[in-house]
N, C-alpha and C. Protein backbone atom coordinates (compact mmCIF):
# COMPACT_ATOMS: atom_id res chain seq x y z
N UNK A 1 93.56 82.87 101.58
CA UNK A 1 94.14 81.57 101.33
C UNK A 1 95.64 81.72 101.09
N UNK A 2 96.45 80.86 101.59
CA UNK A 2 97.94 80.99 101.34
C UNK A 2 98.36 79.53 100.87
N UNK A 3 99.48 79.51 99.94
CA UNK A 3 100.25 78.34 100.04
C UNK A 3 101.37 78.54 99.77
N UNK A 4 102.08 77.42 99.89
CA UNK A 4 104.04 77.64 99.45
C UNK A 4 104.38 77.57 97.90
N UNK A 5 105.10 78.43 97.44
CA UNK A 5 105.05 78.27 96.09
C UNK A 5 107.14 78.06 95.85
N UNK A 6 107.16 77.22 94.77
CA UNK A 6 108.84 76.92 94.65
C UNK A 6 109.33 78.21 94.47
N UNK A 7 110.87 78.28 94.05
CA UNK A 7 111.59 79.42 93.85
C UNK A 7 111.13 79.74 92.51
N UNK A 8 111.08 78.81 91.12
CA UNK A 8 110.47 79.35 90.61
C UNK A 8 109.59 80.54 89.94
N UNK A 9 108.50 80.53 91.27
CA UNK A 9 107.28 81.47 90.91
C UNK A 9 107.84 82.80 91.32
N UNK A 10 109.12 83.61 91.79
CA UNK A 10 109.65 84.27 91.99
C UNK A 10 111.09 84.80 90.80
N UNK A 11 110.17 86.35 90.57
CA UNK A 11 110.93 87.32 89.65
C UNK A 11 111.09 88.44 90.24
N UNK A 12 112.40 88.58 90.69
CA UNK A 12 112.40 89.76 91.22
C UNK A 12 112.01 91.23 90.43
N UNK A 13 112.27 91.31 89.29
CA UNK A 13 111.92 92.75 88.77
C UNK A 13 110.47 93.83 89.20
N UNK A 14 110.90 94.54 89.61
CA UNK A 14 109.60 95.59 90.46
C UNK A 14 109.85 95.13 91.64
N UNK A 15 110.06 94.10 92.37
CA UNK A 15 110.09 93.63 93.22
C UNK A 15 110.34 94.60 94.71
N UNK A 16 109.30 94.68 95.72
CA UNK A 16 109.47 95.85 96.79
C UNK A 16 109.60 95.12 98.14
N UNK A 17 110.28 95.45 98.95
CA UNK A 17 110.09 95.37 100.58
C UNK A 17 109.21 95.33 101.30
N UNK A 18 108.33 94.89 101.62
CA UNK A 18 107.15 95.55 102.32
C UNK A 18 107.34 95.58 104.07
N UNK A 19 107.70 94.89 104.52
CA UNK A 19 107.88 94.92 106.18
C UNK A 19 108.79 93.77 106.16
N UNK A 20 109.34 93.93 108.14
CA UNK A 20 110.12 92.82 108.61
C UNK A 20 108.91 92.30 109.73
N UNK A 21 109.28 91.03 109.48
CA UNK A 21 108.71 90.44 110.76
C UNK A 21 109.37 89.85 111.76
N UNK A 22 108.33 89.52 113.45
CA UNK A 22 109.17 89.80 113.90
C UNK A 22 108.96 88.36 114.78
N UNK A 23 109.46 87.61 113.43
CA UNK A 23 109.90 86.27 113.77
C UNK A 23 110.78 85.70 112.81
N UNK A 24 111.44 84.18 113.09
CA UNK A 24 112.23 83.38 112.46
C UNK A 24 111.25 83.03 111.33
N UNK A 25 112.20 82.34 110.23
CA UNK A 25 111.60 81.94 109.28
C UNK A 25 110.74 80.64 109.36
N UNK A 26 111.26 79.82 110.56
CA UNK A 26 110.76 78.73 111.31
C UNK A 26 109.43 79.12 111.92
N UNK A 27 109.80 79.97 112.52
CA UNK A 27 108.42 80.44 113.05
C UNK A 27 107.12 80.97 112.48
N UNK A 28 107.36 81.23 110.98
CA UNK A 28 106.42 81.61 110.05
C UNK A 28 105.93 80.88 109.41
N UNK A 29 107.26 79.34 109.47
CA UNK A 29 106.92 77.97 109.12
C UNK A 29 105.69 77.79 109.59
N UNK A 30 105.25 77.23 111.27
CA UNK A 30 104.60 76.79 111.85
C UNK A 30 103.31 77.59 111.91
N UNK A 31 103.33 78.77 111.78
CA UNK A 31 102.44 79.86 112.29
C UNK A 31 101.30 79.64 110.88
N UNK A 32 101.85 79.00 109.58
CA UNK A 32 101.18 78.71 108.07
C UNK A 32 100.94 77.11 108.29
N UNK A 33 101.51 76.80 109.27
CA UNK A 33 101.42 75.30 108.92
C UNK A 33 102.59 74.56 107.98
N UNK A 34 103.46 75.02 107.36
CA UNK A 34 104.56 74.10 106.58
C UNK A 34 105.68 74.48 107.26
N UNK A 35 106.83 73.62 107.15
CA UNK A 35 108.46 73.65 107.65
C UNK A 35 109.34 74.09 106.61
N UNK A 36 109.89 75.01 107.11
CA UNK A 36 110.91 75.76 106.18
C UNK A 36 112.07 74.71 105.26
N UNK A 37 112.41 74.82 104.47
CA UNK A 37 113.56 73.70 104.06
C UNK A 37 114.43 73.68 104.67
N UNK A 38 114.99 73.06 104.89
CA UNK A 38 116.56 73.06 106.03
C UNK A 38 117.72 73.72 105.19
N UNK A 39 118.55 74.85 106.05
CA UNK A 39 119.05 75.80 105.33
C UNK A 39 118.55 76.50 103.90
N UNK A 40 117.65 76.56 104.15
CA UNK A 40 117.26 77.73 102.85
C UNK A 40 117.19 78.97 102.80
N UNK A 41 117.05 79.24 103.86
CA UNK A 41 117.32 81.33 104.46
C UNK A 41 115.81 82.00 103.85
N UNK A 42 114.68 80.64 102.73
CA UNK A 42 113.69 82.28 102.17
C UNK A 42 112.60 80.98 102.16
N UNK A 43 111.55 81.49 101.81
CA UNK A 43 110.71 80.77 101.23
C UNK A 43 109.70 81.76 100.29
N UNK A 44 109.12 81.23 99.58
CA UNK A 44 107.93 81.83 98.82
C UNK A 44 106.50 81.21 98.76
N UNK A 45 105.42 82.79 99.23
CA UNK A 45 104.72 82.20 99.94
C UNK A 45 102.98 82.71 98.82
N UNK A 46 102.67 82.20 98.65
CA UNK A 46 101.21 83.03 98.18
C UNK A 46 100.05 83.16 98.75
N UNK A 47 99.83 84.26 98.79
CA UNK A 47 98.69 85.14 99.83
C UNK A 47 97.49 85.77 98.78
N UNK A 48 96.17 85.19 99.01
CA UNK A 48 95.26 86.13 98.30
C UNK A 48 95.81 86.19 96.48
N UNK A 49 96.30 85.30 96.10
CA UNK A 49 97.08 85.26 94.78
C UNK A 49 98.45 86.10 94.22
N UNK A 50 98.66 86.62 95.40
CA UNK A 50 100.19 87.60 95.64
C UNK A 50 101.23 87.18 96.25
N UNK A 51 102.36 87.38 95.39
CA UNK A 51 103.70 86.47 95.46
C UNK A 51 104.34 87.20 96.30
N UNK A 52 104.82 86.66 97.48
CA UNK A 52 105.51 87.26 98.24
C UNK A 52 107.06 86.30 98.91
N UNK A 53 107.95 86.85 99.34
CA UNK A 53 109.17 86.62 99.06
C UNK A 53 109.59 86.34 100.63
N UNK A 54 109.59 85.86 101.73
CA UNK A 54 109.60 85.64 103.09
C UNK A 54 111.67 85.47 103.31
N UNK A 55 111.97 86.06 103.59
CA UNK A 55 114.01 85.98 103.62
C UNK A 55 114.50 86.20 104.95
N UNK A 56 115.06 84.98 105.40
CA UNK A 56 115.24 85.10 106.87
C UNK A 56 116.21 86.66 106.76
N UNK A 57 116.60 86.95 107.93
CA UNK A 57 117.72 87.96 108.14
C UNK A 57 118.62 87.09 109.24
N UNK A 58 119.47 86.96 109.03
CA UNK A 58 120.68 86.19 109.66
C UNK A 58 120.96 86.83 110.95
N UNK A 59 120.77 85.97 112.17
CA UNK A 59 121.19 86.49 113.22
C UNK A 59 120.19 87.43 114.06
N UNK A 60 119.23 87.97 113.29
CA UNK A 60 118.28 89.25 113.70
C UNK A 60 117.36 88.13 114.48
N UNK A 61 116.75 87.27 114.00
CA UNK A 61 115.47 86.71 114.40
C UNK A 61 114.56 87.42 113.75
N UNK A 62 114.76 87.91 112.52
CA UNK A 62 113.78 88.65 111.82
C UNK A 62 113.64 87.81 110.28
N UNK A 63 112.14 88.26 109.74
CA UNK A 63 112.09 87.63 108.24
C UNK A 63 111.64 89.69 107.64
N UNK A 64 112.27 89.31 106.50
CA UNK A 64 112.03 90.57 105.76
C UNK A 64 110.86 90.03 104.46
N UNK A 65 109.63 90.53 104.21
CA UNK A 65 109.18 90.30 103.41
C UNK A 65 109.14 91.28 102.11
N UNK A 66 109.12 90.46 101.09
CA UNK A 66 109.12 91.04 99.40
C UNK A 66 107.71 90.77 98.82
N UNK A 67 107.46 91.90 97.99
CA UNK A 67 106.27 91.61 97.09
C UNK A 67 106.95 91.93 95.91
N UNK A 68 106.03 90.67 95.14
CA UNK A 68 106.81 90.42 93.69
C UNK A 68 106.08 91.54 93.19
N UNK A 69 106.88 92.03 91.45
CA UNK A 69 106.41 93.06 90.98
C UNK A 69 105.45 93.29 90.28
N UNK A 70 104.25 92.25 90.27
CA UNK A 70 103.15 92.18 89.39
C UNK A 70 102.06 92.64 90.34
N UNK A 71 102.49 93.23 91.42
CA UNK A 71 101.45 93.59 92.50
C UNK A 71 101.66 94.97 92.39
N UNK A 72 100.49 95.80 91.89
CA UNK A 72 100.62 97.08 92.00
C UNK A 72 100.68 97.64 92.79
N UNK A 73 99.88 97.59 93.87
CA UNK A 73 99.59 98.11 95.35
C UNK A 73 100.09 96.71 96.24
N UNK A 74 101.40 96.99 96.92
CA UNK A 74 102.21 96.50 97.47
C UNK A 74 101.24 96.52 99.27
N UNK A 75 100.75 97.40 99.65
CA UNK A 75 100.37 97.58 100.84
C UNK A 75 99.16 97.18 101.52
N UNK A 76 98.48 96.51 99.75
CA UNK A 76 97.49 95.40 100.16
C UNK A 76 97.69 93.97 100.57
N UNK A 77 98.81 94.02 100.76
CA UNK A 77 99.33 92.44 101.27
C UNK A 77 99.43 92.04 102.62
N UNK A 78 100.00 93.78 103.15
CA UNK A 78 100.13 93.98 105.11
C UNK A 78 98.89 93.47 105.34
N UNK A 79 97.65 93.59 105.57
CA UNK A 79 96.87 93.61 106.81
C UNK A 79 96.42 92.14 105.85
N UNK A 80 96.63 91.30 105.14
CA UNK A 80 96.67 89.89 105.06
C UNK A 80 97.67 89.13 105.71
N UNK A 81 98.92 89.29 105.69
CA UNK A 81 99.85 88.76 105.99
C UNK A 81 99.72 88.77 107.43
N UNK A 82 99.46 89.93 107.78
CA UNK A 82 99.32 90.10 109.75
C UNK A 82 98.47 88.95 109.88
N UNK A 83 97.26 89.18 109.37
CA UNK A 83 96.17 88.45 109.96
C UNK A 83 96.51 86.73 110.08
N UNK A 84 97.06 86.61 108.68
CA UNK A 84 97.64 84.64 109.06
C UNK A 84 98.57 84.31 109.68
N UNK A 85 99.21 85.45 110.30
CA UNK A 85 100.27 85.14 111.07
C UNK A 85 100.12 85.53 112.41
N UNK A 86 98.85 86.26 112.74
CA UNK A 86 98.23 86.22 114.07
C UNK A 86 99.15 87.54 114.47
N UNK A 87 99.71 88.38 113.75
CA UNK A 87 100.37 90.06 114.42
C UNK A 87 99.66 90.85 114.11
N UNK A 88 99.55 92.15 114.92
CA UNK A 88 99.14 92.94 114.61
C UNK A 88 100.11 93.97 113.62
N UNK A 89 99.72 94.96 113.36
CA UNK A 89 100.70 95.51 112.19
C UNK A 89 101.70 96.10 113.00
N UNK A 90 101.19 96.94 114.54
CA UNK A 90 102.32 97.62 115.51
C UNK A 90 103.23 96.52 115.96
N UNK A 91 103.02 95.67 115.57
CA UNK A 91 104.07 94.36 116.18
C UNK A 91 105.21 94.17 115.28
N UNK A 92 105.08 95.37 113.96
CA UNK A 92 105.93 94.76 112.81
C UNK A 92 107.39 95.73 113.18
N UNK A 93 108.22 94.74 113.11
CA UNK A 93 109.84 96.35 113.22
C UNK A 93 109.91 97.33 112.61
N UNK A 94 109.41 96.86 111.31
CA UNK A 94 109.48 98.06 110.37
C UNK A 94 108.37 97.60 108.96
N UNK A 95 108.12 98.73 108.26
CA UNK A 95 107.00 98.39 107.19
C UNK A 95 107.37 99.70 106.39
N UNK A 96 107.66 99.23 105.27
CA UNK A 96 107.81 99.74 104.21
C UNK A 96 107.03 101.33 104.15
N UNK A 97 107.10 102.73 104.11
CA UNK A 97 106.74 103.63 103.62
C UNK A 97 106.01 104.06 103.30
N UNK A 98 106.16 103.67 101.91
CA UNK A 98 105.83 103.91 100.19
C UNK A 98 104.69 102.25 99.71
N UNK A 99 103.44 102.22 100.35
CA UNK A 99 102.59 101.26 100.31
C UNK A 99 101.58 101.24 99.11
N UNK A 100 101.20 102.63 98.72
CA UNK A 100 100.26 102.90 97.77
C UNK A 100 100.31 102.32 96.25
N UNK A 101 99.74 102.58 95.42
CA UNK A 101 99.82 101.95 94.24
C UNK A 101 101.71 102.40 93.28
N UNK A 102 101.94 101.39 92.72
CA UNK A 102 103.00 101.77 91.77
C UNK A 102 102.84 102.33 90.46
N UNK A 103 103.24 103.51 89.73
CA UNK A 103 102.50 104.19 89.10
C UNK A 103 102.98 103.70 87.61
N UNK A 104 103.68 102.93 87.36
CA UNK A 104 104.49 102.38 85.65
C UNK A 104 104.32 100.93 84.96
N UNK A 105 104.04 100.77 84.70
CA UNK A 105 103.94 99.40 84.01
C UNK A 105 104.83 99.25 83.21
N UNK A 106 105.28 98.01 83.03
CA UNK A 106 105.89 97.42 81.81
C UNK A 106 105.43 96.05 81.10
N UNK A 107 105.14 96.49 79.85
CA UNK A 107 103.78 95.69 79.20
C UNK A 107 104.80 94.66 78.31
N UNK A 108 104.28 93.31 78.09
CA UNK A 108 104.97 92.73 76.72
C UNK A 108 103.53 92.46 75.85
N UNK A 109 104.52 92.99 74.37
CA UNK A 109 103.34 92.67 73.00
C UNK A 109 103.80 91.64 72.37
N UNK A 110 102.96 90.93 72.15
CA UNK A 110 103.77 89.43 71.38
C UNK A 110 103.20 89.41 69.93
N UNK A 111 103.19 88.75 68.86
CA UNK A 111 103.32 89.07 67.79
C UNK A 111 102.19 88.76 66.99
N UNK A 112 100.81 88.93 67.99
CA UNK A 112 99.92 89.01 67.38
C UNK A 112 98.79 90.27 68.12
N UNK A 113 99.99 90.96 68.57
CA UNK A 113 99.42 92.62 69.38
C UNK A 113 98.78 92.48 70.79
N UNK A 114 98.75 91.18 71.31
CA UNK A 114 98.19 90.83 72.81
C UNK A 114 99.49 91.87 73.10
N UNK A 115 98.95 92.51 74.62
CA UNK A 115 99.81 93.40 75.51
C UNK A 115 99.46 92.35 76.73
N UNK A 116 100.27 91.71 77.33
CA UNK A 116 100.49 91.35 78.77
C UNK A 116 101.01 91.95 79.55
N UNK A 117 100.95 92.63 80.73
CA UNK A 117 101.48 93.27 81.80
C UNK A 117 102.21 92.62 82.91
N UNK A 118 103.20 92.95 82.92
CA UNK A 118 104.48 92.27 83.29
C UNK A 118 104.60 92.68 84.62
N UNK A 119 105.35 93.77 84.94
CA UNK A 119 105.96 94.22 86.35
C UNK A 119 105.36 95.43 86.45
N UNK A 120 105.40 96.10 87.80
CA UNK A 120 104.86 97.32 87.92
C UNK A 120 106.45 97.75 88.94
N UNK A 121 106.47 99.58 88.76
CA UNK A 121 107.63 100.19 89.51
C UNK A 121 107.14 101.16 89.35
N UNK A 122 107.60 101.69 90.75
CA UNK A 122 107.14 103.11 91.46
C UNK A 122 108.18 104.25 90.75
N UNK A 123 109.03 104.04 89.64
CA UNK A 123 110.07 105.19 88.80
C UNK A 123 109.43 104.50 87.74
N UNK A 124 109.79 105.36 86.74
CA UNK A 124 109.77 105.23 84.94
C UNK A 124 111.06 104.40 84.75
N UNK A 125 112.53 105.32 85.40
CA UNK A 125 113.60 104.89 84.83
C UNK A 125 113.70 102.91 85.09
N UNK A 126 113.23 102.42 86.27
CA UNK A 126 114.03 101.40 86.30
C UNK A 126 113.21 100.53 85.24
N UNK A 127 111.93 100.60 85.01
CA UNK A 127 110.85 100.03 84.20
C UNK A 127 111.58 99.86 83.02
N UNK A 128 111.94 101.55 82.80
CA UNK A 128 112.51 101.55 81.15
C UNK A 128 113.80 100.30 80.78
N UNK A 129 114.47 101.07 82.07
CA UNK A 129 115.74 99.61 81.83
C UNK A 129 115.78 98.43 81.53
N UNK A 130 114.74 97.57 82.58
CA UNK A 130 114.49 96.81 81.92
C UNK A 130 114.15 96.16 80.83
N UNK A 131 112.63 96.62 80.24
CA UNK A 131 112.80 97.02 78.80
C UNK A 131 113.67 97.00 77.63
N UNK A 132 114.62 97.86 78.16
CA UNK A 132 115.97 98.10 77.55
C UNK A 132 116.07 96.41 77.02
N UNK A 133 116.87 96.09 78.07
CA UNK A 133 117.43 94.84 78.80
C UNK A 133 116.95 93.47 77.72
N UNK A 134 115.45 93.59 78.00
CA UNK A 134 114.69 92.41 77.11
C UNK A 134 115.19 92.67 75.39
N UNK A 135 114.78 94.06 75.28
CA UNK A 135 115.05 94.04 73.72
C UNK A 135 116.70 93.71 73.41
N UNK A 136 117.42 94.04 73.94
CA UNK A 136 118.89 94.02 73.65
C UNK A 136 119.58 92.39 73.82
N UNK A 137 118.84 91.72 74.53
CA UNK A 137 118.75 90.36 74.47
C UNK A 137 117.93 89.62 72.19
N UNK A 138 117.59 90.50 72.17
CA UNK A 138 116.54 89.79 70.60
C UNK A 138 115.79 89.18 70.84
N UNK A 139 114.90 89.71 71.72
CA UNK A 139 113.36 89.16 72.11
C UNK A 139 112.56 89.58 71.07
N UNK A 140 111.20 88.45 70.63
CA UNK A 140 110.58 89.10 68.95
C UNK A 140 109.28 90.04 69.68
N UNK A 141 109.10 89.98 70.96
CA UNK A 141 107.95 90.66 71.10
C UNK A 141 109.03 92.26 71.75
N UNK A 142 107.67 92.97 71.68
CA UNK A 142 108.10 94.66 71.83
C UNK A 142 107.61 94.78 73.64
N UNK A 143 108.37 95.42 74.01
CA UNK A 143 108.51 95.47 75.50
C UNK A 143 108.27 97.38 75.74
N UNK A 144 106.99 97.50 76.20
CA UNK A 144 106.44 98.95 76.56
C UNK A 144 106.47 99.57 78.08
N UNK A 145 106.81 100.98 78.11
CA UNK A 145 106.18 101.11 79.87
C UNK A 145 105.51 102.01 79.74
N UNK A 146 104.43 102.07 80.37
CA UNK A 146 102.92 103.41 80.11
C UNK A 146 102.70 102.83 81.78
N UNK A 147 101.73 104.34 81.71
CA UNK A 147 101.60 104.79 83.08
C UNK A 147 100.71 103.70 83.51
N UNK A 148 100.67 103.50 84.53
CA UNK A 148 99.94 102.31 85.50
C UNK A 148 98.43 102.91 85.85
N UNK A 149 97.20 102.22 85.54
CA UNK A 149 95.65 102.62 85.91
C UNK A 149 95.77 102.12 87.19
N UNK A 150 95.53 102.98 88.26
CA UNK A 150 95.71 102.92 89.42
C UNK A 150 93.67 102.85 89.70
N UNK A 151 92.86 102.60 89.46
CA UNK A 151 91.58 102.15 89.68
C UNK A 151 91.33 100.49 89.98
């Protein structure tokens, strides 16, 4: 199941590349059934309950897609995304690498010890930064990164 989701529902942190496609953003319009906004260069799209980030590339005739960072395994999104868009995966220009699970979490504890899990990243360091980032702002909840259960 897919639908269009506002800018909004989009946080980049963890946030990964996963492939280009190898059409206009117009054309990904039609291929889902909705019309791109007029001059907007991106849309955001949800697949299977996974936020993904659709960004024209200027001039290429290409869309580069993003998976937001609450998706651990980034490379479960390819062979969905092909399929509603009627490509096969050899049809893609390029596809991301590094598909497998992301191994770090970064958890928030709020002030009655709930841990929510926030973003996932394939390094410790950038996880930690963030982290950093929240507390140095005077956020009251505690911001953790522990290794990611990849099961």
């Amino acid at each position: 199941m897919t639908r269009r989701l506002d800018d909004g529902e989009w946080i980049a942190h963890g946030s990964e590349a996963l492939c280009l496609l190898p059409l206009n953003l117009a054309e990904v319009g039609q291929r889902l059934g909705w019309r791109a906004a007029p001059n907007a260069g991106h849309a955001l799209l949800q697949l299977e309950g996974d936020v993904l980030r659709l960004e024209e590339q200027p001039g290429a005739g290409l869309v580069q897609v993003w998976v937001r960072g609450d998706v651990q395994a980034p490379g479960r999104c390819l062979l969905p995304l092909c399929a509603v868009l009627g490509l096969r995966r050899d049809e893609l220009p390029w596809v991301a690498a590094e598909l497998g699970p992301k191994r770090w979490l970064l958890l928030r504890r709020d002030d009655n010890g709930n841990r929510v899990p926030m973003w996932y990243f394939r390094e410790r360091g950038p996880a930690e930064a963030v982290a950093q980032s929240f507390a140095a702002r005077g956020h009251k909840q505690v911001y953790e990164v522990e290794a990611a259960d990849s099961t």
